[in-house]
C-alpha atoms as a PDB file:
ATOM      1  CA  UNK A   1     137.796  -9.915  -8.202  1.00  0.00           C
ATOM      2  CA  UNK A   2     140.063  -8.936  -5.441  1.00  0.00           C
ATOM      3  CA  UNK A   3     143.897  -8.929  -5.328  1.00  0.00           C
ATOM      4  CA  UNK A   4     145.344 -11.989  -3.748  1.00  0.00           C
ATOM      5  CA  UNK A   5     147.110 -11.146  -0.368  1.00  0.00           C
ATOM      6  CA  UNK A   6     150.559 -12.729   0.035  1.00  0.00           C
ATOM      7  CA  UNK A   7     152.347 -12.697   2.860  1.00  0.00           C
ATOM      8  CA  UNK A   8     155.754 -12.573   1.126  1.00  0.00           C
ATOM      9  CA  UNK A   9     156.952 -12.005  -2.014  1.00  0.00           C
ATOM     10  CA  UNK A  10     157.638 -16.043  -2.223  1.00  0.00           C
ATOM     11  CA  UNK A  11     153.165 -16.607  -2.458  1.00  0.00           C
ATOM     12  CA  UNK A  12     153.920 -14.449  -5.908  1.00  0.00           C
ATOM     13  CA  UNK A  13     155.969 -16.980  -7.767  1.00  0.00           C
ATOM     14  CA  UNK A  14     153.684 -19.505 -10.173  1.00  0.00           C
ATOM     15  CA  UNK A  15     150.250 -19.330 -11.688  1.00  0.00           C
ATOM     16  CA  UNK A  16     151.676 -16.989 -14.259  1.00  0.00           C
ATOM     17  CA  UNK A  17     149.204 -15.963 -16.879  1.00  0.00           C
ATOM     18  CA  UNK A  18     148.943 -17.818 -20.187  1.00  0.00           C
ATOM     19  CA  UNK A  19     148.411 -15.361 -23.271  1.00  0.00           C
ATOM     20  CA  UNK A  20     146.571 -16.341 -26.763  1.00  0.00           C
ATOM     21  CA  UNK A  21     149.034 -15.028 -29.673  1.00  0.00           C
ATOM     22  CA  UNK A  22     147.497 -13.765 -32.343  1.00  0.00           C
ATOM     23  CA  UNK A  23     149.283 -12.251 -34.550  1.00  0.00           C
ATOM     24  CA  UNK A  24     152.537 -13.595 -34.523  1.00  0.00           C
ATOM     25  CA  UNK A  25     150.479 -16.981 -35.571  1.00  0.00           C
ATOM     26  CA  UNK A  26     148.515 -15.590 -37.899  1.00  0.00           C
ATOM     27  CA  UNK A  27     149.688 -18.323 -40.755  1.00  0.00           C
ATOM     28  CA  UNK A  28     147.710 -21.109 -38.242  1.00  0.00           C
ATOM     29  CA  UNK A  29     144.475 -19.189 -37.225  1.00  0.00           C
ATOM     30  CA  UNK A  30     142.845 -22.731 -36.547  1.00  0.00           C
ATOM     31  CA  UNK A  31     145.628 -23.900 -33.969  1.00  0.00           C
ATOM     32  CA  UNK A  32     145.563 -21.785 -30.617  1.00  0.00           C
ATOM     33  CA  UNK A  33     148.954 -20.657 -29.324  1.00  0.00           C
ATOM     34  CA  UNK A  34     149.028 -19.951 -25.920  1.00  0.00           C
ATOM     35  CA  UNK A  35     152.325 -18.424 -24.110  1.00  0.00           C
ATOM     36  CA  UNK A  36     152.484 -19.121 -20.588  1.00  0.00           C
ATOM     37  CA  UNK A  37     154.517 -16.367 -19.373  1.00  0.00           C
ATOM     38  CA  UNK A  38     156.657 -16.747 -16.672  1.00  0.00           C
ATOM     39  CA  UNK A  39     157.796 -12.978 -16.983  1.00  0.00           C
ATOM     40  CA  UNK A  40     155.505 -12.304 -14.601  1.00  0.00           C
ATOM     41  CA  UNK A  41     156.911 -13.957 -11.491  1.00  0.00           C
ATOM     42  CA  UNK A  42     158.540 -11.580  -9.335  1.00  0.00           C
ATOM     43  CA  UNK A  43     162.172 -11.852 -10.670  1.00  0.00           C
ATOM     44  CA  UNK A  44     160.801 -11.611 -14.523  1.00  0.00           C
ATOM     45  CA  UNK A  45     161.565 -14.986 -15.308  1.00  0.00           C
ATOM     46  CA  UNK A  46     161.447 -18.748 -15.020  1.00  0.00           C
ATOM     47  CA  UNK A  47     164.118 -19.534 -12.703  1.00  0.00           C
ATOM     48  CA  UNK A  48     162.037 -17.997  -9.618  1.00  0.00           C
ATOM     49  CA  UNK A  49     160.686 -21.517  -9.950  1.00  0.00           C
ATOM     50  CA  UNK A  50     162.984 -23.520  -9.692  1.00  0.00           C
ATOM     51  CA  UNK A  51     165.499 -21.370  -7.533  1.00  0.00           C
ATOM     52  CA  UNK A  52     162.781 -20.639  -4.927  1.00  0.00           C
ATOM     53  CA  UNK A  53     161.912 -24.396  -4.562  1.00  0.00           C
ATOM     54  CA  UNK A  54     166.120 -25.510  -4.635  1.00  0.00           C
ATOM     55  CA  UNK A  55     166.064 -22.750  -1.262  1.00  0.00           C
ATOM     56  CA  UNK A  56     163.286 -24.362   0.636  1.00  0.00           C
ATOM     57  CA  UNK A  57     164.195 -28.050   0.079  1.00  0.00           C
ATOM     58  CA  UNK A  58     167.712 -27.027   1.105  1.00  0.00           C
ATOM     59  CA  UNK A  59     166.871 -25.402   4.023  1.00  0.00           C
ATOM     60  CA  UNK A  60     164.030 -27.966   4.853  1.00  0.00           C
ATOM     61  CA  UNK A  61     166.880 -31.239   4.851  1.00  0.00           C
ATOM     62  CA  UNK A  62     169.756 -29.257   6.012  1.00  0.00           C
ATOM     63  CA  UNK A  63     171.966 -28.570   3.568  1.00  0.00           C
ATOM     64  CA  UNK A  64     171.513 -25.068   3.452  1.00  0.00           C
ATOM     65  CA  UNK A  65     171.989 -24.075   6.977  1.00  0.00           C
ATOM     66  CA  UNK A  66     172.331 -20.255   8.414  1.00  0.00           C
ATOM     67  CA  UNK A  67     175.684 -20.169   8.740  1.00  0.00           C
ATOM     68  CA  UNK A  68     176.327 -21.278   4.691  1.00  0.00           C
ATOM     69  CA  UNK A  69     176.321 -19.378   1.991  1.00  0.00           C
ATOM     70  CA  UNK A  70     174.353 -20.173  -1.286  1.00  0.00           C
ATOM     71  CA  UNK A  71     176.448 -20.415  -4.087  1.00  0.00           C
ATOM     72  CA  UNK A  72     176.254 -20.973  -8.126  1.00  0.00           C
ATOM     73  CA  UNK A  73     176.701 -20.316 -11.982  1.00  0.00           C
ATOM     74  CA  UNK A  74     174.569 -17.973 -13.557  1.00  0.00           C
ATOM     75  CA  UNK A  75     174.205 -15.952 -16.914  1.00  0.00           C
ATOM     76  CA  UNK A  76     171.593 -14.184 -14.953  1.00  0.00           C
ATOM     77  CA  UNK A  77     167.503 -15.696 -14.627  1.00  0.00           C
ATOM     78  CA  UNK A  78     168.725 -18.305 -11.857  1.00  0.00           C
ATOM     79  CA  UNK A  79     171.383 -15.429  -9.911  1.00  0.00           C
ATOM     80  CA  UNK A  80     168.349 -13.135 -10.337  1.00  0.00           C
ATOM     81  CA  UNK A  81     165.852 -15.401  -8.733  1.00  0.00           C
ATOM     82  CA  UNK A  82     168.696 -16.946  -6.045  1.00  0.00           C
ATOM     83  CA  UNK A  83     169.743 -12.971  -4.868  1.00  0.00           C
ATOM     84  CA  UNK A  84     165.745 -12.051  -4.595  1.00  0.00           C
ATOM     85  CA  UNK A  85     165.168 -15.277  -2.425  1.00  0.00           C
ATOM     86  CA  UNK A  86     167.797 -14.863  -0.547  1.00  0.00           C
ATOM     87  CA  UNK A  87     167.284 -11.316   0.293  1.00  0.00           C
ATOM     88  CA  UNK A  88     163.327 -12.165   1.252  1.00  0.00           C
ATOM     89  CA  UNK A  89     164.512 -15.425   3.268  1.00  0.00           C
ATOM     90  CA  UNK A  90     167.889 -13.981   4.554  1.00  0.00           C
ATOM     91  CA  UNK A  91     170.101 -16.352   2.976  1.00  0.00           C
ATOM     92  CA  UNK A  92     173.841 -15.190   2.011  1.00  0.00           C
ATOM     93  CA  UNK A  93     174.105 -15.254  -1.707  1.00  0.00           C
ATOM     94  CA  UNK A  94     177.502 -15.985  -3.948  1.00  0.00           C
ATOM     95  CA  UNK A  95     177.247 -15.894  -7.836  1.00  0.00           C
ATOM     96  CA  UNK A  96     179.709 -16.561 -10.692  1.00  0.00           C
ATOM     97  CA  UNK A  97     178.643 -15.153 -13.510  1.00  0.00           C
ATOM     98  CA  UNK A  98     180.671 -14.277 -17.239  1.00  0.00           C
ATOM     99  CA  UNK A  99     181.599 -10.871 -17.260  1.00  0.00           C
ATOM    100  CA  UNK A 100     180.115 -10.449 -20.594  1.00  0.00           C
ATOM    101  CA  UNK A 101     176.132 -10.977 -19.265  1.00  0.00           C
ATOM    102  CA  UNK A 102     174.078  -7.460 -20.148  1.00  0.00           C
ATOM    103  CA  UNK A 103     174.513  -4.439 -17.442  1.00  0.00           C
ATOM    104  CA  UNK A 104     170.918  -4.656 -16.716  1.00  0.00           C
ATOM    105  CA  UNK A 105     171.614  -8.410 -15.444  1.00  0.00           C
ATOM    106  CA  UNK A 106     174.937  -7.276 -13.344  1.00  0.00           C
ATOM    107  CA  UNK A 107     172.881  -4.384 -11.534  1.00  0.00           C
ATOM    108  CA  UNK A 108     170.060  -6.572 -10.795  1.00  0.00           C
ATOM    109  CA  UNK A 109     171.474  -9.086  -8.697  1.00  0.00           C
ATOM    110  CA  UNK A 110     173.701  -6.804  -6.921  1.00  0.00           C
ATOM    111  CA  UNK A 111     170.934  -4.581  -5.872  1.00  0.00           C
ATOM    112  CA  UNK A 112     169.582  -7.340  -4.225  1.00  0.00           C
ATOM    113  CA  UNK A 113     172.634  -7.888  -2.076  1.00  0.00           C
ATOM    114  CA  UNK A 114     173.810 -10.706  -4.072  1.00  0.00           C
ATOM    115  CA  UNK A 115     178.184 -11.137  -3.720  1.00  0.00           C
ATOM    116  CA  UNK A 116     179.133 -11.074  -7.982  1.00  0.00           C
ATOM    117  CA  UNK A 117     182.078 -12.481  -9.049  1.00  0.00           C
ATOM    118  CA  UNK A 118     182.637 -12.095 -13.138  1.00  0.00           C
ATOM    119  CA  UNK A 119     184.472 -14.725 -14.755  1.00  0.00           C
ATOM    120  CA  UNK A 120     186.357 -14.835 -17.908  1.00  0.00           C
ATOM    121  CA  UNK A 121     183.758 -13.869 -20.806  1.00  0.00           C
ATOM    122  CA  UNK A 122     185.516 -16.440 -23.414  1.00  0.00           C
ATOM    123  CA  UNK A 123     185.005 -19.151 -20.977  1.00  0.00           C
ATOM    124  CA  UNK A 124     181.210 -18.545 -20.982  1.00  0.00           C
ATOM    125  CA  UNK A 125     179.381 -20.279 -18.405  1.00  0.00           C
ATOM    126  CA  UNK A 126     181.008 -23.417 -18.361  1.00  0.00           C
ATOM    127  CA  UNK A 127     184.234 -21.251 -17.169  1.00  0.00           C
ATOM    128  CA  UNK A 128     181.828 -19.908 -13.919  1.00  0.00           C
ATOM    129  CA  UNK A 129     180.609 -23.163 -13.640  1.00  0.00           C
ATOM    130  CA  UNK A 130     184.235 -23.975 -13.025  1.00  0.00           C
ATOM    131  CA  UNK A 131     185.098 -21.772 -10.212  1.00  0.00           C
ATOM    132  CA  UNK A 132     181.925 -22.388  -8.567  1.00  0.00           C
ATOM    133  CA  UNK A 133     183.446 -26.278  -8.322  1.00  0.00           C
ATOM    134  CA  UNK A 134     186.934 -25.228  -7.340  1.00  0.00           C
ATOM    135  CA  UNK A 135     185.498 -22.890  -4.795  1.00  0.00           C
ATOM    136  CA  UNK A 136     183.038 -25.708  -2.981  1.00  0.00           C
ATOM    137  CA  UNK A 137     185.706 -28.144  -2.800  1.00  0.00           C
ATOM    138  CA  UNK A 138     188.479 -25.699  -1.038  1.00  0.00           C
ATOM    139  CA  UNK A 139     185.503 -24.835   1.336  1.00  0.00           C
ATOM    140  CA  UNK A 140     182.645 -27.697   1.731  1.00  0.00           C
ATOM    141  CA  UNK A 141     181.232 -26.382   5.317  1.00  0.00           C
ATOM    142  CA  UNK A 142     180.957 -22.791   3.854  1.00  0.00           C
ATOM    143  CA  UNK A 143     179.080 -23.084   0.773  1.00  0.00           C
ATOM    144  CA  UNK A 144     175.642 -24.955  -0.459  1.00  0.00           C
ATOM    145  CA  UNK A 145     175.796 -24.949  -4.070  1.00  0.00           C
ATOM    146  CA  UNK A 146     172.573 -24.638  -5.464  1.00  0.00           C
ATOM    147  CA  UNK A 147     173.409 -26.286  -8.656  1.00  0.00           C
ATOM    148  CA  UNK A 148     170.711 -25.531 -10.951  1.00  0.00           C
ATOM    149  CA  UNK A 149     172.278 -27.862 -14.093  1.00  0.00           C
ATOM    150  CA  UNK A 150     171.838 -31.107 -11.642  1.00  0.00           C
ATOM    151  CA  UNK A 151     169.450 -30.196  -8.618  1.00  0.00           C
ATOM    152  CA  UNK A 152     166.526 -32.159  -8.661  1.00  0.00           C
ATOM    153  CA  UNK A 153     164.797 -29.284  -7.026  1.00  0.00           C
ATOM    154  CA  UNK A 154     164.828 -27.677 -10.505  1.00  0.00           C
ATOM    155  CA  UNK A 155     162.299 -30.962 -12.188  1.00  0.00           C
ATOM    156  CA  UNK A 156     160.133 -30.730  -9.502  1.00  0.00           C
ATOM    157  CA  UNK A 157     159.536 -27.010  -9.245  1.00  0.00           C
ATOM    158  CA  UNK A 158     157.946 -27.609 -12.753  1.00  0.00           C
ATOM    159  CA  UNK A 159     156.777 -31.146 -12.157  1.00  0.00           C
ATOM    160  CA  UNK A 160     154.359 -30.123  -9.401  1.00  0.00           C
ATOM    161  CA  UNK A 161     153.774 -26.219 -10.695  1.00  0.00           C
ATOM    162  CA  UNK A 162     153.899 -25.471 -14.599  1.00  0.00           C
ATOM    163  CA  UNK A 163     152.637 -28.803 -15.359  1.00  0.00           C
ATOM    164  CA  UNK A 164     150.076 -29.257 -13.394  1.00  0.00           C
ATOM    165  CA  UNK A 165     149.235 -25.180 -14.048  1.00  0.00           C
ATOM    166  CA  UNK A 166     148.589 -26.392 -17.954  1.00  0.00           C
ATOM    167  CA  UNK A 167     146.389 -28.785 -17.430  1.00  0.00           C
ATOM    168  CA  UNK A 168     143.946 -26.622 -15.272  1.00  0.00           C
ATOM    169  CA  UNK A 169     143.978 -23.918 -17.901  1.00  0.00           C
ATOM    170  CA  UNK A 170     144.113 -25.937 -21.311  1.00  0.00           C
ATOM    171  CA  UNK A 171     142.583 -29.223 -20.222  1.00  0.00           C
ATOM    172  CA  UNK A 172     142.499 -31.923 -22.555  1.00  0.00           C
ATOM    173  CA  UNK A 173     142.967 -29.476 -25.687  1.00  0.00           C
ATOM    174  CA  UNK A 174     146.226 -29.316 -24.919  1.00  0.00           C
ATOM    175  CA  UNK A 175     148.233 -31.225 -27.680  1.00  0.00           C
ATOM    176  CA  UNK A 176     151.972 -29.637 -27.473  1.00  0.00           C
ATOM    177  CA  UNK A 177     154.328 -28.220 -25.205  1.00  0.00           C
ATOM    178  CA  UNK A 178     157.316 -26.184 -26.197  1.00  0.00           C
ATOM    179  CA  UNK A 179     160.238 -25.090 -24.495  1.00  0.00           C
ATOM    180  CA  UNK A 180     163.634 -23.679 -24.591  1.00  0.00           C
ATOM    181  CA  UNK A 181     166.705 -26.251 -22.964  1.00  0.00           C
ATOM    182  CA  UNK A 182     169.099 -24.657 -21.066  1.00  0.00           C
ATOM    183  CA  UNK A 183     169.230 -26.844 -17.437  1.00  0.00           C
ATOM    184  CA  UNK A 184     166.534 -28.966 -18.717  1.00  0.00           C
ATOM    185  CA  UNK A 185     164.575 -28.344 -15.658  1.00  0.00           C
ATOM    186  CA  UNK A 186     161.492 -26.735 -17.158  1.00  0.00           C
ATOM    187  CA  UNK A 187     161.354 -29.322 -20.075  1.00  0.00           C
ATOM    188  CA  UNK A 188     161.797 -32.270 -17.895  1.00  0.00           C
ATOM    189  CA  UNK A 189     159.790 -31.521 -15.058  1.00  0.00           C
ATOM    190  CA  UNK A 190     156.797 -30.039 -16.976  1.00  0.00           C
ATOM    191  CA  UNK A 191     156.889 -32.787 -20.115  1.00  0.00           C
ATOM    192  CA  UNK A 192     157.247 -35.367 -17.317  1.00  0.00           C
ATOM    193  CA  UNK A 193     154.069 -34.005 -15.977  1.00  0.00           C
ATOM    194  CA  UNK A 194     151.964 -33.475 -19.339  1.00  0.00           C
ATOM    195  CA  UNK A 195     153.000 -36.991 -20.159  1.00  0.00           C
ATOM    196  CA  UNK A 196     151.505 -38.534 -17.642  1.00  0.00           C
ATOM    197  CA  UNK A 197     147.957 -37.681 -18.984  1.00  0.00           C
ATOM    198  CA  UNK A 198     146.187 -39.778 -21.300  1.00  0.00           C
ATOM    199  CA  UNK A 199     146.185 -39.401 -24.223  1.00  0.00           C
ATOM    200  CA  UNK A 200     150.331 -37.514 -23.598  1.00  0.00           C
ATOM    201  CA  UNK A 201     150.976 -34.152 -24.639  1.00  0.00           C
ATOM    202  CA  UNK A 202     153.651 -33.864 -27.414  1.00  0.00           C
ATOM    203  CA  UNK A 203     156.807 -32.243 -25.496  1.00  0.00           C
ATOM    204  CA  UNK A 204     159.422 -30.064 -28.314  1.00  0.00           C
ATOM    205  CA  UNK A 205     162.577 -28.950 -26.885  1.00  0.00           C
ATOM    206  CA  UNK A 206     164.160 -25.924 -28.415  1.00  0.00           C
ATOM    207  CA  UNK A 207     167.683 -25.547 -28.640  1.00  0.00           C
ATOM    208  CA  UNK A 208     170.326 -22.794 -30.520  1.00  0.00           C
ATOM    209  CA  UNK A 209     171.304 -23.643 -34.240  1.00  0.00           C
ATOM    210  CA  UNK A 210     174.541 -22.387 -33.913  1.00  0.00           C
ATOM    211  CA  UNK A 211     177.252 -23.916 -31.777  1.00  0.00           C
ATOM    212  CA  UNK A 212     178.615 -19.955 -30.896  1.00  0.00           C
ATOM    213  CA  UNK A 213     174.848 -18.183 -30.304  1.00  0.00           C
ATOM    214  CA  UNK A 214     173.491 -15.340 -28.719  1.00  0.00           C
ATOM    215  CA  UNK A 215     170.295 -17.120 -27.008  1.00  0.00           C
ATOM    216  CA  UNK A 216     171.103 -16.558 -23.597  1.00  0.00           C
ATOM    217  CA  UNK A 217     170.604 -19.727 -21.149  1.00  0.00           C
ATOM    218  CA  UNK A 218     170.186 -21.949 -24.122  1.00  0.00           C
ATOM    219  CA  UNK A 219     172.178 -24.555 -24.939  1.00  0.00           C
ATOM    220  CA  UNK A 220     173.081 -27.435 -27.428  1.00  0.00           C
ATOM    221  CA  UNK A 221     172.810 -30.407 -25.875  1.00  0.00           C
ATOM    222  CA  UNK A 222     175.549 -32.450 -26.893  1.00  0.00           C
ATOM    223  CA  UNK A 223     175.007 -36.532 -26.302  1.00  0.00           C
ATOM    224  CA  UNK A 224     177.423 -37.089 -22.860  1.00  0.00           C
ATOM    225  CA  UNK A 225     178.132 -33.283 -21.828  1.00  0.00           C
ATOM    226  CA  UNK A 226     174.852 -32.150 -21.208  1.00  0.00           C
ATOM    227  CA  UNK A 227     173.043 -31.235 -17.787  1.00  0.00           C
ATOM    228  CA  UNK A 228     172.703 -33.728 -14.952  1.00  0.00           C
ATOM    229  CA  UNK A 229     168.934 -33.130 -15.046  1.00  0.00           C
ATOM    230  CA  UNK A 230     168.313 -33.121 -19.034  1.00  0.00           C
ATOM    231  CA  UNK A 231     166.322 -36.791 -20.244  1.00  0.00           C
ATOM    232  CA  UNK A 232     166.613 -36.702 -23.830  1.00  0.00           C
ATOM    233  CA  UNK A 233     163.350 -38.905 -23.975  1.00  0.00           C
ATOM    234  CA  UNK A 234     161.688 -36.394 -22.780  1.00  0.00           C
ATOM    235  CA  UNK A 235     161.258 -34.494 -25.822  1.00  0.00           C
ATOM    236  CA  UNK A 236     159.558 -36.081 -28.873  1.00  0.00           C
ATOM    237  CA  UNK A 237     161.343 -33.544 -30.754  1.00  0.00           C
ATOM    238  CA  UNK A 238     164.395 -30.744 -31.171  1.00  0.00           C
ATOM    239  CA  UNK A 239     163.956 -27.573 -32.934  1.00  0.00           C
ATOM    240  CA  UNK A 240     166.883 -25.754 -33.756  1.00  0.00           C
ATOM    241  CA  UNK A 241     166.270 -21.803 -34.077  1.00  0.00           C
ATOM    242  CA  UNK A 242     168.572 -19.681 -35.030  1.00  0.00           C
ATOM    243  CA  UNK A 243     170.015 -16.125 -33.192  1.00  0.00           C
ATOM    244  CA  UNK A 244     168.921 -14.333 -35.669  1.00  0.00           C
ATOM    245  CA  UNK A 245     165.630 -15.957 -35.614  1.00  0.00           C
ATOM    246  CA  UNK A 246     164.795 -15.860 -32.344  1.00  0.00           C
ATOM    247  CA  UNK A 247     165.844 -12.104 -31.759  1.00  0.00           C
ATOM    248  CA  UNK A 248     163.570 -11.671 -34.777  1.00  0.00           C
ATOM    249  CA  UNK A 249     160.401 -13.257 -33.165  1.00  0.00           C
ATOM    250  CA  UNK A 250     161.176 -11.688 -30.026  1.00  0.00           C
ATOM    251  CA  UNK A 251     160.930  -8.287 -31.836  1.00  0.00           C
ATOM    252  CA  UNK A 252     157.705  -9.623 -33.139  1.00  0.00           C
ATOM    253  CA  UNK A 253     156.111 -10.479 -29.904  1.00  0.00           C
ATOM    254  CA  UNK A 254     157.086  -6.734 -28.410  1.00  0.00           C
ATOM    255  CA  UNK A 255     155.433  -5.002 -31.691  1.00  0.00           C
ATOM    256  CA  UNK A 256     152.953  -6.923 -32.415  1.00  0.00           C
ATOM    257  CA  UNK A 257     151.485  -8.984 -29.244  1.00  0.00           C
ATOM    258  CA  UNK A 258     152.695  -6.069 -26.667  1.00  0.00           C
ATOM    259  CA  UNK A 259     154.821  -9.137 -24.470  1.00  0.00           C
ATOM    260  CA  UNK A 260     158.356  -7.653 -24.073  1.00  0.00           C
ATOM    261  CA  UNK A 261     160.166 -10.937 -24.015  1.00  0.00           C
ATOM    262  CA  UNK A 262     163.887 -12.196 -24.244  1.00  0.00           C
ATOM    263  CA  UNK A 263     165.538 -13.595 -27.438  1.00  0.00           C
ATOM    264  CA  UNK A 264     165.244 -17.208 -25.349  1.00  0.00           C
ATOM    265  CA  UNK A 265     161.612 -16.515 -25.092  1.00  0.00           C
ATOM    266  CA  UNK A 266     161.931 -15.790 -28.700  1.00  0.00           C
ATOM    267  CA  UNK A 267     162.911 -18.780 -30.005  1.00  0.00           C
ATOM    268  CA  UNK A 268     160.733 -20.833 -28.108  1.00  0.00           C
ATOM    269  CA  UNK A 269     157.716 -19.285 -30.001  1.00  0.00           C
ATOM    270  CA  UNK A 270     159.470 -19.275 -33.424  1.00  0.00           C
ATOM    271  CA  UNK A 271     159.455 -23.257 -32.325  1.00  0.00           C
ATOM    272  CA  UNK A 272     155.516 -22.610 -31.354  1.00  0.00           C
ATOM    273  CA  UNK A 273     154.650 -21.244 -34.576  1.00  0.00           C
ATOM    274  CA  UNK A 274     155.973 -23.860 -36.747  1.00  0.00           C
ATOM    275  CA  UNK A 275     154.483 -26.502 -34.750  1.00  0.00           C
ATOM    276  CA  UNK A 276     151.127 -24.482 -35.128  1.00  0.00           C
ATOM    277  CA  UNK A 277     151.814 -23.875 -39.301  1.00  0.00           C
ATOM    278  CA  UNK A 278     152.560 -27.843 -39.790  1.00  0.00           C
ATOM    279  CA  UNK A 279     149.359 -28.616 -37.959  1.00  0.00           C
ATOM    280  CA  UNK A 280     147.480 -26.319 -39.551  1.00  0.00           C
ATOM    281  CA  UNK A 281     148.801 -27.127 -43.096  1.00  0.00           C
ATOM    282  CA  UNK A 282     148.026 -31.173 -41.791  1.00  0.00           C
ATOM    283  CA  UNK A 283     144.577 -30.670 -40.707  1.00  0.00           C
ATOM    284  CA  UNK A 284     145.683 -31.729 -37.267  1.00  0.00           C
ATOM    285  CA  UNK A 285     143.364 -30.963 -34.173  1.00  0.00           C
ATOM    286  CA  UNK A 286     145.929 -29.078 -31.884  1.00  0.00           C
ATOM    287  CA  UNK A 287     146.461 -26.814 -28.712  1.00  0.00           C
ATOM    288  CA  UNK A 288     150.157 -25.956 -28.332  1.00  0.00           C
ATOM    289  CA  UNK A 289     151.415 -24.290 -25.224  1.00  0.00           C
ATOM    290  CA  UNK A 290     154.915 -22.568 -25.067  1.00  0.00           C
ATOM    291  CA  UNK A 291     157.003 -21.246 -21.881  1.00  0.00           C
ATOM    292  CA  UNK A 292     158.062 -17.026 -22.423  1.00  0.00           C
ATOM    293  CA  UNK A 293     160.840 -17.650 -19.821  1.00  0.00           C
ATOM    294  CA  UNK A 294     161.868 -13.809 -19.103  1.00  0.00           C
ATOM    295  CA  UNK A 295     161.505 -10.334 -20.014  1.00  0.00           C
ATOM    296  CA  UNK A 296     163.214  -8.324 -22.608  1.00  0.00           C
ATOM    297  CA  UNK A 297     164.604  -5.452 -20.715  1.00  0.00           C
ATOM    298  CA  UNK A 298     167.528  -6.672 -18.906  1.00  0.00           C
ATOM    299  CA  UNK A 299     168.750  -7.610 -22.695  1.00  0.00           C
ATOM    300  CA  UNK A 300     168.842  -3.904 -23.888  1.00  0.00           C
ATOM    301  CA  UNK A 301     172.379  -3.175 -22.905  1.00  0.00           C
ATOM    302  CA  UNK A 302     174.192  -4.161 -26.076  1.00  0.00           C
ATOM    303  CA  UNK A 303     176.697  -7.758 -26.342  1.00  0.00           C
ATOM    304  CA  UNK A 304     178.438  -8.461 -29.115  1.00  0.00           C
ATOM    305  CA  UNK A 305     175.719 -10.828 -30.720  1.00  0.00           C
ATOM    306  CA  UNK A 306     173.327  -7.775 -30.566  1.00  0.00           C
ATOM    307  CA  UNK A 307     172.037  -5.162 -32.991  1.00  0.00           C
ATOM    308  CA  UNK A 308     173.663  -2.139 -32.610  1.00  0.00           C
ATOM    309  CA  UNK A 309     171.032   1.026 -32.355  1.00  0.00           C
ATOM    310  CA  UNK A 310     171.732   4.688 -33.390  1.00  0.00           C
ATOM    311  CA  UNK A 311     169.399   7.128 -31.290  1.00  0.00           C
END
């Protein structure tokens, strides 16, 4: 089979390969795991989706105009996936991002041209999120914001791509869906999607156990303060994984499945797997499908929540 020819790097986001696990699921050897890994778009992670699409409709209605700048808060995926858009489409790109995000992250988005502005690390994100708010209202004819907790564009990246993408590969096997909540986008938009089949796919959100975590872009969602774009009913169930637990699966995957994922992507299949071991231990017929939202090397440069490694 020949290579697909693209005529930019924008044909290469989507249709991301889905991967069997086998090892890491070895206590439900009935119930196939597969992880759809969105590593593999061009800017390693999910948020090409959803970024790439919030460009285009912008640009296609007029908000985002030549003479504007794209602006928004980032721990990284989304600034990632805005700066390698907007160097490709030549759209000025602002980010606020917490000055405590991994090196690897920081030198990523400025290679791309990206303007970085770090914000206090003990405000976290909602502290970028902040300035990204003060900054649009002092200067409304300068800057789009992108917005990626409340821009539809982020539901319907997923509604018409991952969604539709697992039900061409898995079919009518497919039973459960699992993902990782940080915007909401990917849950929303793709459970929307897989619920619209009959019979509906069972949609799991995963979100941190501990209030103060180290699973970057996930977050609790608290009843009134979450994202724009989250819909609880979306998800027929939580699963709360721990840091400690999801860096621990994430190790798993690198050592023992050869997928070099984040501690995000970690927890999301530490969520799989016990979906998979209480179907197996049920008897259940099941198919459960789980988003590996970005790759594990922009997380080697050690934050506080890390392991610390002697060479």
């Amino acid at each position: 089979m020949s290579s697909p020819r693209l005529e930019s790097v924008l044909g290469a986001v989507g249709r991301t390969p889905l991967v069997r696990l086998r090892r890491v699921t070895s206590g439900a050897p009935d119930v196939p795991v597969f992880a759809k890994l969105e590593l593999a778009n061009p800017g390693g992670s999910v948020k090409d989706r959803a970024a790439l699409r919030t460009i285009l409709d912008a640009r296609a209605d007029g908000r985002l105009t030549p003479d504007r700048t794209l602006v928004d808060a980032t721990t990284g995926n989304a600034g990632i996936a805005y700066a390698l858009f907007g160097a490709a489409l030549g759209v000025k790109v602002r980010l606020f991002m917490p000055a405590d995000v991994s090196k690897a992250r920081k030198d990523i988005v400025r290679s791309f041209g990206a303007e970085v502005t770090f914000t206090d690390p003990l405000e976290g994100l909602d502290g970028a999120i902040r300035r990204v708010h003060a900054l649009v209202a002092k200067e409304p004819d300068r800057y789009f914001h992108a917005d990626q907790f409340a821009n539809r564009s982020n539901v319907a990246a997923h509604y018409d791509g991952t969604g539709p993408e697992l039900l061409e590969a898995l079919g009518d096997g497919l039973t459960h869906f699992v993902a990782g909540v940080g915007t909401g986008g990917t849950l929303v938009g793709t459970g929307r999607r897989l619920k619209e089949r009959t019979p509906p796919v069972r949609c799991v959100g995963v979100q941190p156990a501990e209030a103060t975590h180290g699973l970057q872009g996930l977050r609790q969602m608290v009843p009134g303060q979450g994202p724009a774009l989250y819909e609880p009913g979306v998800a027929d169930e939580t699963i709360l994984i721990s840091t400690a637990d999801g860096r621990a699966m994430g190790e798993r995957l690198t050592r023992e499945e050869g997928i070099l994922a984040g501690h995000s992507s970690g927890a999301a299949v530490a969520a799989a797997v016990q979906v998979a071991e209480r179907l197996q231990r049920s008897g259940e017929r099941g198919c459960v499908a789980v988003i590996v939202c970005d790759r594990g090397d922009r997380y080697f440069a050690p934050i506080k929540w890390e392991r610390r490694y002697t060479w």
